[in-house]
Protein backbone atom coordinates (compact mmCIF):
# COMPACT_ATOMS: atom_id res chain seq x y z
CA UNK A 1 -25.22 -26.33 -36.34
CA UNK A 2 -23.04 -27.15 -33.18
CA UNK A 3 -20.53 -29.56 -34.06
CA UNK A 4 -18.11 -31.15 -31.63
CA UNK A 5 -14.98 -29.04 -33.29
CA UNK A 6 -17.02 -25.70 -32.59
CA UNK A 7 -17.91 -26.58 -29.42
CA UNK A 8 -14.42 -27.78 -28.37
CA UNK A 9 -13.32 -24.25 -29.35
CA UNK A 10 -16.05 -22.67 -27.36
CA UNK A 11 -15.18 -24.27 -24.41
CA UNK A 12 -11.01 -23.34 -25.50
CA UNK A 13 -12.46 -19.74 -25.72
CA UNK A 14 -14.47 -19.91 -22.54
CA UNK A 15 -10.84 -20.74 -20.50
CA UNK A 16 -8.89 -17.96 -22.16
CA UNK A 17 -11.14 -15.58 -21.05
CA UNK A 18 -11.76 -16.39 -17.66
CA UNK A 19 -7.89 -16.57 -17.60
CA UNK A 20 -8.02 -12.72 -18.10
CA UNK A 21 -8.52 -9.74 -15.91
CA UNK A 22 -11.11 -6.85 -16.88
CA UNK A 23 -7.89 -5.36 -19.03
CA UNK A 24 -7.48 -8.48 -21.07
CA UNK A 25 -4.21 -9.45 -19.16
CA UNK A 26 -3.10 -12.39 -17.71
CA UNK A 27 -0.15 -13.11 -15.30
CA UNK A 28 0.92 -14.75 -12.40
CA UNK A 29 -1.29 -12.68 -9.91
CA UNK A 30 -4.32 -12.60 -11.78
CA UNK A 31 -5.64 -15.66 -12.30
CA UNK A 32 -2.98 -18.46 -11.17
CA UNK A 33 -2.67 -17.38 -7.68
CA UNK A 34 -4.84 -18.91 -4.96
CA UNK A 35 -5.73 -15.55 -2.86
CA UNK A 36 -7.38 -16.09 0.23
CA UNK A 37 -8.99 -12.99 -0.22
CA UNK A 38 -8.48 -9.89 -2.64
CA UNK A 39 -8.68 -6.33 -1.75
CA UNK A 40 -9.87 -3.90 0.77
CA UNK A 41 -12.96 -5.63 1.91
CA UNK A 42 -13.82 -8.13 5.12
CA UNK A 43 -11.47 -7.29 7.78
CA UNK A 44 -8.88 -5.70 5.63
CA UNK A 45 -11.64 -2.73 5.09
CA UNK A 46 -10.62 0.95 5.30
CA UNK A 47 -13.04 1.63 8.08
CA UNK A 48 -11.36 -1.06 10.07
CA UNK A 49 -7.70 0.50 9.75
CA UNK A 50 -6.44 2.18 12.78
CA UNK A 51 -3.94 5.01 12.96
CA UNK A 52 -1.26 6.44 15.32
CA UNK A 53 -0.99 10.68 14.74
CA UNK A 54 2.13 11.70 13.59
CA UNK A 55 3.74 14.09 15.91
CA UNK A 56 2.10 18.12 14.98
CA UNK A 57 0.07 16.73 12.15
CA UNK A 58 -3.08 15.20 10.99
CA UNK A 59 -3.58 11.45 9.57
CA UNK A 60 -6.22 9.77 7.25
CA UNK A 61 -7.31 6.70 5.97
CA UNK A 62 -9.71 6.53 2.75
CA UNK A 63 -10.26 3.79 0.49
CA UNK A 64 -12.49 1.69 -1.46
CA UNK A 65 -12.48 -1.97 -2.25
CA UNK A 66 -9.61 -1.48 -4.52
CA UNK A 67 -7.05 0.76 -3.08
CA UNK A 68 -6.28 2.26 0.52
CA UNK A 69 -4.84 5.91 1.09
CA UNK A 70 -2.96 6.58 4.05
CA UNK A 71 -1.92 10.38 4.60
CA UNK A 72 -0.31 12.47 6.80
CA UNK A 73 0.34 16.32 6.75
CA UNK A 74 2.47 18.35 9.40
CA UNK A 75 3.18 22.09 8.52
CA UNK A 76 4.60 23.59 11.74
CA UNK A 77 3.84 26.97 10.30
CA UNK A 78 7.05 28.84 10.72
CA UNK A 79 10.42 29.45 9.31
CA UNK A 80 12.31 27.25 11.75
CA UNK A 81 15.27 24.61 11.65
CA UNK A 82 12.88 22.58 9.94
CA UNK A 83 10.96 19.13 10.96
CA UNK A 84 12.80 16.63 13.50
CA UNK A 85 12.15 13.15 12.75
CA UNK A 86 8.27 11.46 13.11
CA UNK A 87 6.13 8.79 11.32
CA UNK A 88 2.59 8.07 11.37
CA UNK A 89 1.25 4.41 11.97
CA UNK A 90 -1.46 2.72 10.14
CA UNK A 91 -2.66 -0.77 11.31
CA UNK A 92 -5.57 -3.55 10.87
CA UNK A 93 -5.53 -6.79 12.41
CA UNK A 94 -4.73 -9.92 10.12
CA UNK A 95 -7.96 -12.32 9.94
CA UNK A 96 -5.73 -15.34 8.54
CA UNK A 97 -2.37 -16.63 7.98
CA UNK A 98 -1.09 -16.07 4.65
CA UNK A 99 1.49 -13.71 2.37
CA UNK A 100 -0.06 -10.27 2.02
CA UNK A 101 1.16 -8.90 -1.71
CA UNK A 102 0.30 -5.53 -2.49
CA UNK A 103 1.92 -2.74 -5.22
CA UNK A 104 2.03 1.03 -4.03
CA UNK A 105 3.10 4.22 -4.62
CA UNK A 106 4.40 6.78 -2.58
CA UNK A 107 3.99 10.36 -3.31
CA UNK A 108 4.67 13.59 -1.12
CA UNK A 109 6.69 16.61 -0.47
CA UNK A 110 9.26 17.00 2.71
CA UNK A 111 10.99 20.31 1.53
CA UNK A 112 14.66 20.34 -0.06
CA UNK A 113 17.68 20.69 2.65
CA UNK A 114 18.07 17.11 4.21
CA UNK A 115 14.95 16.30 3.67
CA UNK A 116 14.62 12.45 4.25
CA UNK A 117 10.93 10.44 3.43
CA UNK A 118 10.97 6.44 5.00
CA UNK A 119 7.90 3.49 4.19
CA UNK A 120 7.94 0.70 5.23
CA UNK A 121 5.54 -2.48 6.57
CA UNK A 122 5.64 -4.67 9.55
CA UNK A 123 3.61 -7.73 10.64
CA UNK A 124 4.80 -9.76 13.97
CA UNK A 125 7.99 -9.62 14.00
CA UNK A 126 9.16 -8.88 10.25
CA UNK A 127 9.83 -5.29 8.70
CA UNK A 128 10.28 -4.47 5.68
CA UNK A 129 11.36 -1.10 4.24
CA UNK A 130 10.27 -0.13 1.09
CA UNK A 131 11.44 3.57 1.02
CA UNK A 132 13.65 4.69 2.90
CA UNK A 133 15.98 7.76 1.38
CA UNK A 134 17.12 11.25 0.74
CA UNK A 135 13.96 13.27 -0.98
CA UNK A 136 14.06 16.32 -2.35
CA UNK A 137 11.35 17.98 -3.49
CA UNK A 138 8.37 16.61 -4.92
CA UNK A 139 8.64 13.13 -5.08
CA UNK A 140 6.91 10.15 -6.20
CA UNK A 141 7.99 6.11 -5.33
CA UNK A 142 6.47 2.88 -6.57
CA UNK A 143 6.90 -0.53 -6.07
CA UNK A 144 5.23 -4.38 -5.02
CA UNK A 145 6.05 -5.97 -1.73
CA UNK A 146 5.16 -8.89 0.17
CA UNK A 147 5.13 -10.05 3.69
CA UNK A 148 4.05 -12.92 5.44
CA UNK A 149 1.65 -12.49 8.34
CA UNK A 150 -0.03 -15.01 11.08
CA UNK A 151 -3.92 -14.31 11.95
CA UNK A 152 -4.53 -11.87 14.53
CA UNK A 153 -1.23 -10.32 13.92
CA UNK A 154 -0.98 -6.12 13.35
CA UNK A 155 0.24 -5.61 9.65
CA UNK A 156 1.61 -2.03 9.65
CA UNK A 157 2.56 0.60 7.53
CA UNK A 158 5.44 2.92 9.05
CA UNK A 159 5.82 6.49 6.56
CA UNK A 160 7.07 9.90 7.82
CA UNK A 161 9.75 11.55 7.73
CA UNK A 162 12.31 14.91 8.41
CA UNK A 163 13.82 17.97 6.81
CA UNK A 164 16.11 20.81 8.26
CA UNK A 165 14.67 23.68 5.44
CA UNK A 166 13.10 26.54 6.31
CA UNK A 167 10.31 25.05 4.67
CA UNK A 168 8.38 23.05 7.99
CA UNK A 169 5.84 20.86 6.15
CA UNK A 170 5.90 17.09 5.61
CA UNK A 171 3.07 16.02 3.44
CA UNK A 172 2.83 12.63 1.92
CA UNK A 173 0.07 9.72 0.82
CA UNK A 174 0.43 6.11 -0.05
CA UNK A 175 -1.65 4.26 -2.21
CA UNK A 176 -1.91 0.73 -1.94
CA UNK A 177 -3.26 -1.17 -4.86
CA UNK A 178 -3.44 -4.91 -6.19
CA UNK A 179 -3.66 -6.11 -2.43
CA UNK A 180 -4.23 -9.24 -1.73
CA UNK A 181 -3.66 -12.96 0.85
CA UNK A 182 -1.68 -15.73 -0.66
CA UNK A 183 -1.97 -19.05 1.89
């Protein structure tokens, strides 16, 4: 028999849980923000990302409703000097006005003697760098960053880089996760 108590704690039980992601989690970007829109989907759509080459390389863009790659790969094929500086440009057009949030995570390899990796994200007239350092190696960035962007404005992502090894490759992939358009 329904009484008014158990149904009060239904409907209690009903709000936590629509409070909570598919992980059981709450927080200030899952349910108490008012996205315009959430994801890679619409506009913001993989297929509808364009991309500048980066300089003796190949460039890609994957991605599903949840997460974009963007990729680049330059191996000059020769013991040389190294790699002189170049980036690769990825870019969609903005279909609103808004704060687009996003986490991401940088991974790659750019050799070992000055080798140098750089990310970073522009819309209009605001850049932001998000990576931008000495790499050595193998190396793997994450982080979340935000940046405000009017509709029909290009919201780009900058990544490349340089080394002076003998080694002549530049490989590297972001990921881009948790994206989403705050008014």
């Amino acid at each position: 028999m329904l009484t008014l108590r158990n149904l009060l704690m239904l409907a209690m039980l009903t709000v936590v849980f629509t409070a909570c992601d598919a992980n059981g989690l709450t927080g200030p970007d899952d349910s108490t923000d008012t996205a315009i829109s959430r994801g890679f989907v619409g506009n913001w759509a993989a297929s509808n990302w364009t991309k500048t080459g980066i300089q003796d390389g190949n460039t890609t863009v994957t991605g599903s409703t949840d997460s974009l790659f963007l990729a680049y790969s330059v191996n000059l094929n020769h013991i040389s000097a190294g790699v002189s500086p170049r980036t690769a440009t990825y870019r969609v057009t903005a279909p609103n006005s808004g704060t687009v949030a996003f986490d991401w995570e940088y991974t790659g390899y750019h050799a070992y003697f000055h080798a140098f990796a750089e990310l970073r994200v522009r819309a209009g007239s605001e850049s932001t760098i998000m990576f931008d350092d000495t790499s050595r190696g193998h190396f793997t960035f994450t982080g979340s960053t935000s940046i405000a962007v009017r509709q029909g404005d290009s919201l780009e992502f900058q990544i490349g880089g340089r080394n002076a090894d003998s080694d002549s490759r530049l490989d590297g992939s972001v990921k881009i996760t948790n994206f989403r358009l705050l008014p």
